[in-house]
N, C-alpha and C. Protein backbone atom coordinates (compact mmCIF):
# COMPACT_ATOMS: atom_id res chain seq x y z
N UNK A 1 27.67 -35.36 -7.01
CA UNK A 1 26.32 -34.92 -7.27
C UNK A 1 25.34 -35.92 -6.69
N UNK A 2 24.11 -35.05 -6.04
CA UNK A 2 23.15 -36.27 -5.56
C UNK A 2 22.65 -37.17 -6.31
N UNK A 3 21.72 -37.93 -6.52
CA UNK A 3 20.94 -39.29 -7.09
C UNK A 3 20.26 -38.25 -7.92
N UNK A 4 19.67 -38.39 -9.06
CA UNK A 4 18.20 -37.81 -9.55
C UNK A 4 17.32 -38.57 -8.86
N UNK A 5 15.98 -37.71 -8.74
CA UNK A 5 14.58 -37.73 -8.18
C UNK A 5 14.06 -37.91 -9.57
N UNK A 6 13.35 -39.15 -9.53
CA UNK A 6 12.09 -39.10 -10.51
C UNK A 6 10.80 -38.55 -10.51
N UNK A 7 10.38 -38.95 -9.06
CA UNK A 7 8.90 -38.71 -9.06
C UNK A 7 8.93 -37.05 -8.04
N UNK A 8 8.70 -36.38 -8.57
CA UNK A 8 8.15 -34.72 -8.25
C UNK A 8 6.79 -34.43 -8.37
N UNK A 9 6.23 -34.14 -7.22
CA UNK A 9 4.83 -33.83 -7.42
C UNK A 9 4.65 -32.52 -6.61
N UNK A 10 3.08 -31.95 -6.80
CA UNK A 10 3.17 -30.75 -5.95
C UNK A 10 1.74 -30.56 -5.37
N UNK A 11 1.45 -30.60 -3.78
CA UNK A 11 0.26 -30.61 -3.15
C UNK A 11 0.15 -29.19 -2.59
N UNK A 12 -1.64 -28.71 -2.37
CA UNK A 12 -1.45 -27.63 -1.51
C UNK A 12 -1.42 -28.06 -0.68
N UNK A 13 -0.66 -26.51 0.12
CA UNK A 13 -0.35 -26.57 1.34
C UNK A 13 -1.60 -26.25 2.68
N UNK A 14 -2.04 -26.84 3.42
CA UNK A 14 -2.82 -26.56 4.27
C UNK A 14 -2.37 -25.56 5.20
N UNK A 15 -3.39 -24.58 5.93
CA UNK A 15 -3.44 -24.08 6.84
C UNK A 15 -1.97 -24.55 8.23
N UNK A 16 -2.08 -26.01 8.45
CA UNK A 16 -1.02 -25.95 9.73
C UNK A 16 0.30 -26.31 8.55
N UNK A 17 0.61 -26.25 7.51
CA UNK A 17 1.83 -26.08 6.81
C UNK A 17 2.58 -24.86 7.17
N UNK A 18 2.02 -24.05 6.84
CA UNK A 18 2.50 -22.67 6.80
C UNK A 18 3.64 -22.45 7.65
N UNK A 19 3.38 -23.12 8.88
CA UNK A 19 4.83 -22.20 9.65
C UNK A 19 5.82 -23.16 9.67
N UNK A 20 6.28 -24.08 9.13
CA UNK A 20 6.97 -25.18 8.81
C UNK A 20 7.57 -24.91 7.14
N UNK A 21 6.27 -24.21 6.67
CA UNK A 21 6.88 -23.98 5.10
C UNK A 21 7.72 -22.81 5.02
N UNK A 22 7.23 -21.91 6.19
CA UNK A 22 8.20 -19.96 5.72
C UNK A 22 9.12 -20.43 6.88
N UNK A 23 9.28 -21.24 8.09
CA UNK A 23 11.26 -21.77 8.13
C UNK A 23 11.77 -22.13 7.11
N UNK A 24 11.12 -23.26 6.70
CA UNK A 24 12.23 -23.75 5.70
C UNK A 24 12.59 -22.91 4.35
N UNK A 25 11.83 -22.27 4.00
CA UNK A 25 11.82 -21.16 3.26
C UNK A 25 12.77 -20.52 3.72
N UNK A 26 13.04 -19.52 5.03
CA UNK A 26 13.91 -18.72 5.28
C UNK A 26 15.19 -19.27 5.74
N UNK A 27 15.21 -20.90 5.94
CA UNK A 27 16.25 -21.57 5.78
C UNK A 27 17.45 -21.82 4.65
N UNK A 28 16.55 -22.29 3.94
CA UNK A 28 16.59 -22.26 2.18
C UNK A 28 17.48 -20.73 2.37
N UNK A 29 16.86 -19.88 2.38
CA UNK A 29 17.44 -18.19 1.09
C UNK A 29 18.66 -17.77 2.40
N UNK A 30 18.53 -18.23 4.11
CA UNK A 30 19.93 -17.51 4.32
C UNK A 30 20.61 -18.06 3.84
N UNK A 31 21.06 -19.31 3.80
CA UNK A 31 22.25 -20.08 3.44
C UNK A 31 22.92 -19.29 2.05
N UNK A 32 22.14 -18.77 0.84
CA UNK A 32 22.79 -18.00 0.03
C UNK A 32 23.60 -16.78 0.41
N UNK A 33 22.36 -16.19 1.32
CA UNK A 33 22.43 -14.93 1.94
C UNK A 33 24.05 -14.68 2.63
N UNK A 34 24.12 -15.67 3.74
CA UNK A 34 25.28 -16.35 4.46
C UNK A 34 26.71 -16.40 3.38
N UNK A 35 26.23 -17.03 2.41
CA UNK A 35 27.80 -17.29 1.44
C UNK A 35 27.98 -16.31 0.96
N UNK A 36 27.14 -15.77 0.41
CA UNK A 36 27.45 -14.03 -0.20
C UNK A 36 28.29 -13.06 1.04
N UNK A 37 27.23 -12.83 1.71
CA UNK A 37 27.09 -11.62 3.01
C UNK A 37 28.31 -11.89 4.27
N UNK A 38 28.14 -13.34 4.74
CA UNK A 38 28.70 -13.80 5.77
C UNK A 38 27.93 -13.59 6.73
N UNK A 39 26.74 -13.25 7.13
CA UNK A 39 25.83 -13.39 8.04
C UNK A 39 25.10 -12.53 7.40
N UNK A 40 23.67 -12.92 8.88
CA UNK A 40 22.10 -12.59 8.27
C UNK A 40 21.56 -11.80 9.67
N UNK A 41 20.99 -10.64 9.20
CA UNK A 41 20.99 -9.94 10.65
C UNK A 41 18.91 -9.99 10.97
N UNK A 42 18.38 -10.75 10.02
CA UNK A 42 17.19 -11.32 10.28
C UNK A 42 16.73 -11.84 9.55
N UNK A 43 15.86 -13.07 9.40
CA UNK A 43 14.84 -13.39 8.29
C UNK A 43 15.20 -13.00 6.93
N UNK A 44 15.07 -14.01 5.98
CA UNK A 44 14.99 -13.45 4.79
C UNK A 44 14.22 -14.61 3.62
N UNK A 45 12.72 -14.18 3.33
CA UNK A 45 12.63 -13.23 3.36
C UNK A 45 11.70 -12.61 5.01
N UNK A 46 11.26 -12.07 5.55
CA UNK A 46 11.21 -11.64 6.37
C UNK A 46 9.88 -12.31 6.81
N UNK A 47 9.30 -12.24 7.68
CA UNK A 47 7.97 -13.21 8.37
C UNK A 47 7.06 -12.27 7.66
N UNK A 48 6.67 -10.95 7.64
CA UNK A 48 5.74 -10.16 7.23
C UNK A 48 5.59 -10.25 5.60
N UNK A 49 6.57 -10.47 5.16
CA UNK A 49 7.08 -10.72 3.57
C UNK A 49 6.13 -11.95 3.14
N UNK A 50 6.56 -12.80 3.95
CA UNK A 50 6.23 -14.70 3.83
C UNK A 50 4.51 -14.25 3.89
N UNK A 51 3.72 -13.75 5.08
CA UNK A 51 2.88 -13.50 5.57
C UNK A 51 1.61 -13.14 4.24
N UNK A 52 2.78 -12.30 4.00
CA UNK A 52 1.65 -10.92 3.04
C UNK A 52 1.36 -11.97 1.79
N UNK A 53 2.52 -12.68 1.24
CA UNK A 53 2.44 -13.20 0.17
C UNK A 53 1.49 -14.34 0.05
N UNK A 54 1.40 -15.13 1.41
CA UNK A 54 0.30 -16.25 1.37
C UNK A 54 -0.90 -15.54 1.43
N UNK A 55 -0.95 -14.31 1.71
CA UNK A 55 -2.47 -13.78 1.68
C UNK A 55 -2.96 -12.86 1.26
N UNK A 56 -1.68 -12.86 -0.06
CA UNK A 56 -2.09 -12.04 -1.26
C UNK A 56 -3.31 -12.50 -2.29
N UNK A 57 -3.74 -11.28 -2.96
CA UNK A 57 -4.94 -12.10 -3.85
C UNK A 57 -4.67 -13.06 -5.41
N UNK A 58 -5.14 -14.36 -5.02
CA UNK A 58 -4.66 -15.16 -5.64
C UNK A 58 -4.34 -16.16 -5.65
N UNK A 59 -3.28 -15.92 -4.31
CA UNK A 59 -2.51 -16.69 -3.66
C UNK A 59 -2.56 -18.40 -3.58
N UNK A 60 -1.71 -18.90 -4.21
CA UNK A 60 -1.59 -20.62 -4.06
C UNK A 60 -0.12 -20.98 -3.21
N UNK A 61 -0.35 -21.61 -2.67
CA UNK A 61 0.92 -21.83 -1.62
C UNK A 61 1.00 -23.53 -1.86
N UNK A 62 1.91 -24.26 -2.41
CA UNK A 62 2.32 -25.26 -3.07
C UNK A 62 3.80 -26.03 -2.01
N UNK A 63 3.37 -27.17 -1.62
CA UNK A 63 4.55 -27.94 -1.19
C UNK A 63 5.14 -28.47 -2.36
N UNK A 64 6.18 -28.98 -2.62
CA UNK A 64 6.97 -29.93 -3.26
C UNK A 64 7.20 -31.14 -2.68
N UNK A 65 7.07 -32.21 -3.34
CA UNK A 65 7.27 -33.31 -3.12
C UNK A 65 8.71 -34.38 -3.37
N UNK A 66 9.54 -34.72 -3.17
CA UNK A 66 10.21 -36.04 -3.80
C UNK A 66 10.19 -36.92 -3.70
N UNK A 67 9.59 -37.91 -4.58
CA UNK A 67 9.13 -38.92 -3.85
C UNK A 67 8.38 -39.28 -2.36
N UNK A 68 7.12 -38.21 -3.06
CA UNK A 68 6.52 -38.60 -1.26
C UNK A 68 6.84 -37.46 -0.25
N UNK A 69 8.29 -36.81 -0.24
CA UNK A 69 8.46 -36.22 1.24
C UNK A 69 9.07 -34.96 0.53
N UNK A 70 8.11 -33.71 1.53
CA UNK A 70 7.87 -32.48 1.39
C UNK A 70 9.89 -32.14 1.44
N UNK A 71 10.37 -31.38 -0.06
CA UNK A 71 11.64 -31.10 0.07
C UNK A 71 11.58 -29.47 -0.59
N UNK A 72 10.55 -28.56 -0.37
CA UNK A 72 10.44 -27.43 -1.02
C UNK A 72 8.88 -26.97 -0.93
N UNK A 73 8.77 -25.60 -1.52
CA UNK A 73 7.59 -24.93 -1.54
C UNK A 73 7.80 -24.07 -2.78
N UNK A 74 6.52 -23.34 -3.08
CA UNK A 74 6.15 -22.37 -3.86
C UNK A 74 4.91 -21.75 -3.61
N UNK A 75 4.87 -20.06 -3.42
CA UNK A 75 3.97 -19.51 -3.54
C UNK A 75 3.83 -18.89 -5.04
N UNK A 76 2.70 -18.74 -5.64
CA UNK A 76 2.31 -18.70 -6.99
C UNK A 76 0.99 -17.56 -6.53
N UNK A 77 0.91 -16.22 -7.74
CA UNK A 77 -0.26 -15.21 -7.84
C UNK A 77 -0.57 -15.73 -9.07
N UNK A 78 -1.80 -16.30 -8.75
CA UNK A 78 -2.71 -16.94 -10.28
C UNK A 78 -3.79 -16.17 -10.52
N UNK A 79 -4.00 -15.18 -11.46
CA UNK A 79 -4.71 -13.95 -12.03
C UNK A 79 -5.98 -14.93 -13.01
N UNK A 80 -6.63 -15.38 -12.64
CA UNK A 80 -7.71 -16.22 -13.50
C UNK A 80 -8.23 -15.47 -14.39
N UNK A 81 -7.73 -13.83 -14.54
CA UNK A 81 -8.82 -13.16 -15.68
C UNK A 81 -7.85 -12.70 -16.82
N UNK A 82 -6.40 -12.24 -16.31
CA UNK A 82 -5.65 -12.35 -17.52
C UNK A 82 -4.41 -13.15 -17.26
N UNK A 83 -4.34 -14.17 -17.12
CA UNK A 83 -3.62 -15.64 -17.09
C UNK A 83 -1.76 -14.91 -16.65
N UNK A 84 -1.84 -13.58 -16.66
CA UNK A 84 -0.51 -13.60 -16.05
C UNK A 84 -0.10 -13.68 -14.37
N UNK A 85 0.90 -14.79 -14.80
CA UNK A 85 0.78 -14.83 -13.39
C UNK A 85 2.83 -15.04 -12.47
N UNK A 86 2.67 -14.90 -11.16
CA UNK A 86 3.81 -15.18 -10.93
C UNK A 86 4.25 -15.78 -9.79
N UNK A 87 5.47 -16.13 -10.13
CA UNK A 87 6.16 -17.17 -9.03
C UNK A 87 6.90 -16.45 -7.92
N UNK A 88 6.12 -16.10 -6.88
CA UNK A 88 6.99 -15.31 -5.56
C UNK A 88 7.81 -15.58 -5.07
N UNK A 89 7.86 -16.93 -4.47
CA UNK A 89 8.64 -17.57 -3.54
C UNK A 89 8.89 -19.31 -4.19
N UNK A 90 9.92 -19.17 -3.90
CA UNK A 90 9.91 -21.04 -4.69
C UNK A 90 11.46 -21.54 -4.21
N UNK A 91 11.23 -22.61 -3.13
CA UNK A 91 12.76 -23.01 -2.58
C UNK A 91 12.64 -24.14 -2.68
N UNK A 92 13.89 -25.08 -2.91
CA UNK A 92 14.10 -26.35 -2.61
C UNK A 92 15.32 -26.55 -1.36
N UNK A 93 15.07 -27.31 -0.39
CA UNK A 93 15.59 -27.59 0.38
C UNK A 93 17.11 -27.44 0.09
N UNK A 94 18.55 -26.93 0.49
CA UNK A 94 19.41 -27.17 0.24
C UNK A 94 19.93 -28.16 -0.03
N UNK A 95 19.98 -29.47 0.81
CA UNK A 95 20.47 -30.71 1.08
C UNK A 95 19.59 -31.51 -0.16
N UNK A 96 18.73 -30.69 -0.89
CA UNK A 96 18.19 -31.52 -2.22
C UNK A 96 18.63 -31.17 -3.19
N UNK A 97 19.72 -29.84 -3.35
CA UNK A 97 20.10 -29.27 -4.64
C UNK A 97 21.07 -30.41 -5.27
N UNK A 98 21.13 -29.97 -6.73
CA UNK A 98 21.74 -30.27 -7.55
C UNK A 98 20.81 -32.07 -8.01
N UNK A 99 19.28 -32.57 -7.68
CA UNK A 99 18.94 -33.85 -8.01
C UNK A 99 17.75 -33.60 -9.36
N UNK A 100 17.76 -32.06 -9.68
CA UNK A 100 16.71 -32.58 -10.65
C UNK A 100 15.49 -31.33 -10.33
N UNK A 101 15.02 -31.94 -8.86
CA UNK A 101 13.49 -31.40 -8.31
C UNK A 101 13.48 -30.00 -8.38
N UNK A 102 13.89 -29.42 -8.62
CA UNK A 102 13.59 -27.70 -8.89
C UNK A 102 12.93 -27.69 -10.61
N UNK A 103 13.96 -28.15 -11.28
CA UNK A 103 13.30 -27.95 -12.60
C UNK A 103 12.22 -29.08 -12.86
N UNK A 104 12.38 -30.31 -12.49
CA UNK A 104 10.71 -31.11 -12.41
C UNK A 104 9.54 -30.13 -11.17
N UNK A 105 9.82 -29.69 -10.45
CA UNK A 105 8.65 -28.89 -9.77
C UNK A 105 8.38 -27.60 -11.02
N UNK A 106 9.24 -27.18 -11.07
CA UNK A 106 9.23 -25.93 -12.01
C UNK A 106 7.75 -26.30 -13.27
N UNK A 107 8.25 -27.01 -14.15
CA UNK A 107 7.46 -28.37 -15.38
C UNK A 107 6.05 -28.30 -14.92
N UNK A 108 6.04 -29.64 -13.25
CA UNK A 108 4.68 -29.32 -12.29
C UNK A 108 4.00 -28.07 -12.83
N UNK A 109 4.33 -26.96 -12.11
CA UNK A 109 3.99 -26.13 -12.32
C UNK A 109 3.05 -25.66 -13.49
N UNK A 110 3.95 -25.39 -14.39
CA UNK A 110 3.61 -25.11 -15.58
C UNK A 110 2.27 -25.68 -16.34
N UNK A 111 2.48 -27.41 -15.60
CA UNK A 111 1.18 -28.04 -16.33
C UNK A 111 0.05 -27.94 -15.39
N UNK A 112 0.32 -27.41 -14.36
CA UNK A 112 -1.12 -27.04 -13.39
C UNK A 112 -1.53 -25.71 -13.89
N UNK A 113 -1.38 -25.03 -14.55
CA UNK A 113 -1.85 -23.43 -14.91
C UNK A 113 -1.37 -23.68 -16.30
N UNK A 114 -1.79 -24.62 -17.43
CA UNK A 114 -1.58 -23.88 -18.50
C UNK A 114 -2.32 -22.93 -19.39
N UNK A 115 -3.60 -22.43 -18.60
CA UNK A 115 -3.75 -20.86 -19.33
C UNK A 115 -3.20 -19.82 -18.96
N UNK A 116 -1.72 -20.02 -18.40
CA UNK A 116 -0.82 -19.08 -17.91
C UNK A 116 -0.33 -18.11 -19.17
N UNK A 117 -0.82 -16.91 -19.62
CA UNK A 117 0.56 -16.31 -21.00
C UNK A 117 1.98 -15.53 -20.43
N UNK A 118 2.18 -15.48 -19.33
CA UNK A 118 2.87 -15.16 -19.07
C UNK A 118 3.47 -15.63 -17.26
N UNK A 119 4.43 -15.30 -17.19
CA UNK A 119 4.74 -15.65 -15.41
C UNK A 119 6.22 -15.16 -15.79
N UNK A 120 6.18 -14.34 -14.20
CA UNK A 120 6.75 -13.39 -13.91
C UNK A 120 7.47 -14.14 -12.58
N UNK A 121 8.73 -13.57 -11.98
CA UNK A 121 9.54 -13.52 -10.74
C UNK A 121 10.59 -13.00 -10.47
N UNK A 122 10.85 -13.04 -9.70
CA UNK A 122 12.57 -11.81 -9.23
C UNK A 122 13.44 -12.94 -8.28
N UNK A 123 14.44 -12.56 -8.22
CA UNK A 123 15.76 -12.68 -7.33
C UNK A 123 16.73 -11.88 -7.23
N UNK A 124 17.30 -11.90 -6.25
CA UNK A 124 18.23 -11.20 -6.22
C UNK A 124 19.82 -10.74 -7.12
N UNK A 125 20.40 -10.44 -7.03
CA UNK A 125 21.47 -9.90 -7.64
C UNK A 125 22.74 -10.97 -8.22
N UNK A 126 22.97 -11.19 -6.60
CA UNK A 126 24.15 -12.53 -6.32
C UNK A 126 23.91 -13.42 -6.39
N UNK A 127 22.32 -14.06 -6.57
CA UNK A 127 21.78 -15.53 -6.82
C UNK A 127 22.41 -15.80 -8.12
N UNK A 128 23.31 -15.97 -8.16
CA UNK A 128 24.17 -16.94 -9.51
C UNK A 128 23.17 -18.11 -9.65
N UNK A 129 22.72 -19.05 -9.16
CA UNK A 129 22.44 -20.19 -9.07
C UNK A 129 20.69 -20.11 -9.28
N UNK A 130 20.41 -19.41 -8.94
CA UNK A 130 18.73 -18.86 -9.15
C UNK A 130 18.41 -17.89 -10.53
N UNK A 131 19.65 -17.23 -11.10
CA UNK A 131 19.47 -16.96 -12.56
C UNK A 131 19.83 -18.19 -13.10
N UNK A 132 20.84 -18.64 -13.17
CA UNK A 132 20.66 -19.84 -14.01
C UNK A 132 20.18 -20.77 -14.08
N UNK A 133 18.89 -21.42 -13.00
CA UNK A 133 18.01 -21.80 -12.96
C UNK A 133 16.88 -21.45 -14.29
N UNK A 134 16.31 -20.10 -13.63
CA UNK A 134 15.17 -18.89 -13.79
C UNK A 134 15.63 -19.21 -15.61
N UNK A 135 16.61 -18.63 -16.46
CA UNK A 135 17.37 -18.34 -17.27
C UNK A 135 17.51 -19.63 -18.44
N UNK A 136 18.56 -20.48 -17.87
CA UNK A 136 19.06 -21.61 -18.60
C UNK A 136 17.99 -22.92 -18.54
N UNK A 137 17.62 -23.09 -17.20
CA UNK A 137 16.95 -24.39 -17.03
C UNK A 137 15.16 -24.22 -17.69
N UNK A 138 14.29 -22.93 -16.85
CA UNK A 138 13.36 -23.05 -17.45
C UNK A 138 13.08 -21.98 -18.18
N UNK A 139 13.80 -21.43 -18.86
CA UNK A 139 13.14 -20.35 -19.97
C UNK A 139 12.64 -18.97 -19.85
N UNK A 140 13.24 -18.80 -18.69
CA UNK A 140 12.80 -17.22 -18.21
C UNK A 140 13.53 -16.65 -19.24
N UNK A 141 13.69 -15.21 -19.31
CA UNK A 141 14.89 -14.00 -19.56
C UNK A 141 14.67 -13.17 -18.59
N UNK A 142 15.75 -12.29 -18.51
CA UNK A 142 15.74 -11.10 -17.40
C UNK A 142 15.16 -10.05 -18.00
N UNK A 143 14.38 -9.09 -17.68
CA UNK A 143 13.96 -8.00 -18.32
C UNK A 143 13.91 -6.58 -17.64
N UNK A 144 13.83 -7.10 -16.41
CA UNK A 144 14.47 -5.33 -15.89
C UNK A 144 15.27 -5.90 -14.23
N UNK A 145 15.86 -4.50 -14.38
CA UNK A 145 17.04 -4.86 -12.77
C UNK A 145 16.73 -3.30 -12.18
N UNK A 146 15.94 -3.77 -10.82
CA UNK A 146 15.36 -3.01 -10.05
C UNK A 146 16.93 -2.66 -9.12
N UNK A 147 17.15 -1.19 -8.92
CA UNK A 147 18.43 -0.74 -7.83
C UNK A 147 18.31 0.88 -7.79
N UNK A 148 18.67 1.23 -7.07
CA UNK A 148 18.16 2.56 -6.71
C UNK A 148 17.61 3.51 -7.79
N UNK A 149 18.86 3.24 -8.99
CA UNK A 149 18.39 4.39 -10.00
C UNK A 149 17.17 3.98 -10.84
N UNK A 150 16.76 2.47 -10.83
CA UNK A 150 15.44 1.90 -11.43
C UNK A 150 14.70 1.26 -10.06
N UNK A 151 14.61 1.96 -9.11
CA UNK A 151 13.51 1.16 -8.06
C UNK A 151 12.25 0.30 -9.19
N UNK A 152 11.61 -0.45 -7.68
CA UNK A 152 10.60 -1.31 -7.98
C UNK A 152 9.37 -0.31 -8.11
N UNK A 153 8.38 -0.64 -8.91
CA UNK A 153 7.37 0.28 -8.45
C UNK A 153 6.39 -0.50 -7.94
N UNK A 154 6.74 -1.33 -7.52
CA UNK A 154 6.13 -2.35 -6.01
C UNK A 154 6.36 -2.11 -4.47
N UNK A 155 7.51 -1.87 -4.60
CA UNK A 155 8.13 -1.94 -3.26
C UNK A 155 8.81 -0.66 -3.11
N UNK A 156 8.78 0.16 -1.81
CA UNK A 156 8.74 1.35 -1.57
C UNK A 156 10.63 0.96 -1.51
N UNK A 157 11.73 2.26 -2.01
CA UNK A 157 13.26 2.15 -2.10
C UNK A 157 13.53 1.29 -0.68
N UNK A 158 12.95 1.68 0.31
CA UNK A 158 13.96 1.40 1.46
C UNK A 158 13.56 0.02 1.62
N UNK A 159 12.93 -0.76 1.46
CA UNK A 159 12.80 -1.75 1.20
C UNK A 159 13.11 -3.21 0.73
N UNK A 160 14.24 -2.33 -0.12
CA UNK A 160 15.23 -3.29 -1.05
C UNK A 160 16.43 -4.10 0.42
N UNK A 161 15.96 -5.14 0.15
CA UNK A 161 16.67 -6.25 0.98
C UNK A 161 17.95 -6.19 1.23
N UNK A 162 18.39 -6.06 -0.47
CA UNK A 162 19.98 -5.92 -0.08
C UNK A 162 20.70 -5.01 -0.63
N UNK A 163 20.03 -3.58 -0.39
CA UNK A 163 20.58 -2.52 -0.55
C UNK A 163 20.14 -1.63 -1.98
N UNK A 164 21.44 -1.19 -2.08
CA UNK A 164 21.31 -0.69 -4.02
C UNK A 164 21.73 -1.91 -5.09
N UNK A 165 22.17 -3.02 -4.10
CA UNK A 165 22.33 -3.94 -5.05
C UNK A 165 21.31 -4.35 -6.30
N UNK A 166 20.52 -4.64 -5.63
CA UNK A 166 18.82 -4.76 -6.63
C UNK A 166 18.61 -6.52 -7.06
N UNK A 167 17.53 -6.39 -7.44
CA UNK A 167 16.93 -7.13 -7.74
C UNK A 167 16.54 -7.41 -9.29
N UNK A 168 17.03 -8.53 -9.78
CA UNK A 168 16.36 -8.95 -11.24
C UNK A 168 14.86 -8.86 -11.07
N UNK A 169 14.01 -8.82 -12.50
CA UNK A 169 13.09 -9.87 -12.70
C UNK A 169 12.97 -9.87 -14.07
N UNK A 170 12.56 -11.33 -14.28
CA UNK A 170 12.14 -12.19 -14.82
C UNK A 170 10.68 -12.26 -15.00
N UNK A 171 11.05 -12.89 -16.94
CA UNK A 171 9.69 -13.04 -17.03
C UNK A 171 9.58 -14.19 -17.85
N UNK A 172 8.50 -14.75 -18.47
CA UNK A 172 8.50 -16.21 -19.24
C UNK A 172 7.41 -15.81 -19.99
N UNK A 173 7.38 -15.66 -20.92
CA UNK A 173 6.16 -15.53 -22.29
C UNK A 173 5.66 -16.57 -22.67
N UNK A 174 4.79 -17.71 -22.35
CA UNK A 174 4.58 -18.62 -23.18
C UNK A 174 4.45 -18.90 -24.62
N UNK A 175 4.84 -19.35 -25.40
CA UNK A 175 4.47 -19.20 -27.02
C UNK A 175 3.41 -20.14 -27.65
N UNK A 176 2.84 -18.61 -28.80
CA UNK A 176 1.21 -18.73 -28.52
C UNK A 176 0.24 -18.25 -28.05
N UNK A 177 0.37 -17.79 -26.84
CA UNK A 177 -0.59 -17.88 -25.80
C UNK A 177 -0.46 -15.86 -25.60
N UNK A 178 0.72 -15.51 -25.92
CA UNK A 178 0.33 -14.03 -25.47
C UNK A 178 0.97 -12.93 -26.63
N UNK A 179 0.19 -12.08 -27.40
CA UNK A 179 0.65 -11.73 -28.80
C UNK A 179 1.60 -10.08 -27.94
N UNK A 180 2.80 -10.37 -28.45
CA UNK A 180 4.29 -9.56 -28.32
C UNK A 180 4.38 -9.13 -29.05
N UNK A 181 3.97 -8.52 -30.18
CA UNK A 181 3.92 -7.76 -31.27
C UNK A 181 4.08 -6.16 -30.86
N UNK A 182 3.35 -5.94 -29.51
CA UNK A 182 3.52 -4.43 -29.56
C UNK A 182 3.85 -4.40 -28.35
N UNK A 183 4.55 -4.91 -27.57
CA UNK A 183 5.57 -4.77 -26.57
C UNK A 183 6.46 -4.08 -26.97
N UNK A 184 6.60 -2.83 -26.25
CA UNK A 184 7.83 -1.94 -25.75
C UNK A 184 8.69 -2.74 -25.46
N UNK A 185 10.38 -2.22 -26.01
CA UNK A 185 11.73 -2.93 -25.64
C UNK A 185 12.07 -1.08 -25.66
């Protein structure tokens, strides 16, 4: 196992970041893609994907830090009028897994938006390692699994990345902050 990282911090990302941040980004997610699939027949997630999301409304686009040197990103939709908000995109460098910095960026996070009541995100199916992140490390639960017979009602069917497999998502309730009393189950 690598060293732990102590110091995790998280800067925005400027304008000439961007195309340095959605490689390494699409660096980051084939390598899963790859161990699952055995190859990647383009981008993932796709340049128009990466694109749309930095210039969605809202939009915060976040480097990660370790000690100093950029080892990850996050794009974040921060809703300033009803504090729910969510985590789109969020990678740590491969060659940094297993030191810590995902769940100290994760923390980051959290204490830069705490009038957040809720935050929301998805992954995929076969991300073993991204639910138990999402799940065990910071407190998500799963709450619905998007696949043909429950499409997204975001994203048009054909769309789905990796088929009928589908997609989790996740959500995080803060406690306190958002009354669940008459939430549908």
């Amino acid at each position: 196992m690598n060293e732990a990282v102590n110091d995790v911090t998280l800067a925005v990302a400027s304008d000439s970041d961007l195309q340095h941040f959605k490689i390494s980004l699409q660096e980051a997610f084939a390598r899963s893609v790859i161990d699952e699939f055995g190859s990647l027949d383009s981008p993932i997630p796709s340049d128009e994907d990466i694109e749309a999301s930095f210039r969605a409304p809202g939009a915060v686009i976040l480097r990660i830090l370790a000690e100093g040197i950029w080892v990850g990103g996050a794009v974040l939709s921060i809703n300033e009028r009803t504090h729910d908000n969510s985590l789109d995109l969020f990678y740590i460098s491969p060659e940094q897994h297993g030191r810590g910095i995902g769940h100290k960026a994760w923390k980051a996070i959290e204490r830069r938006y705490p009038e957040t009541q809720t935050w929301t995100t998805h992954t995929p199916y076969f991300e073993k390692r991204n639910i138990h992140f999402y799940v065990n490390k910071c407190g998500f639960r799963i709450v619905e699994y998007y696949n043909s017979h429950n499409p997204d009602p975001d994203k048009p069917e054909d769309d789905m990345p990796f088929g009928d497999s589908g997609m989790f998502r996740f959500e995080k309730i803060i406690p306190g902050r958002k009354d669940t009393s008459c939430v549908a189950t």
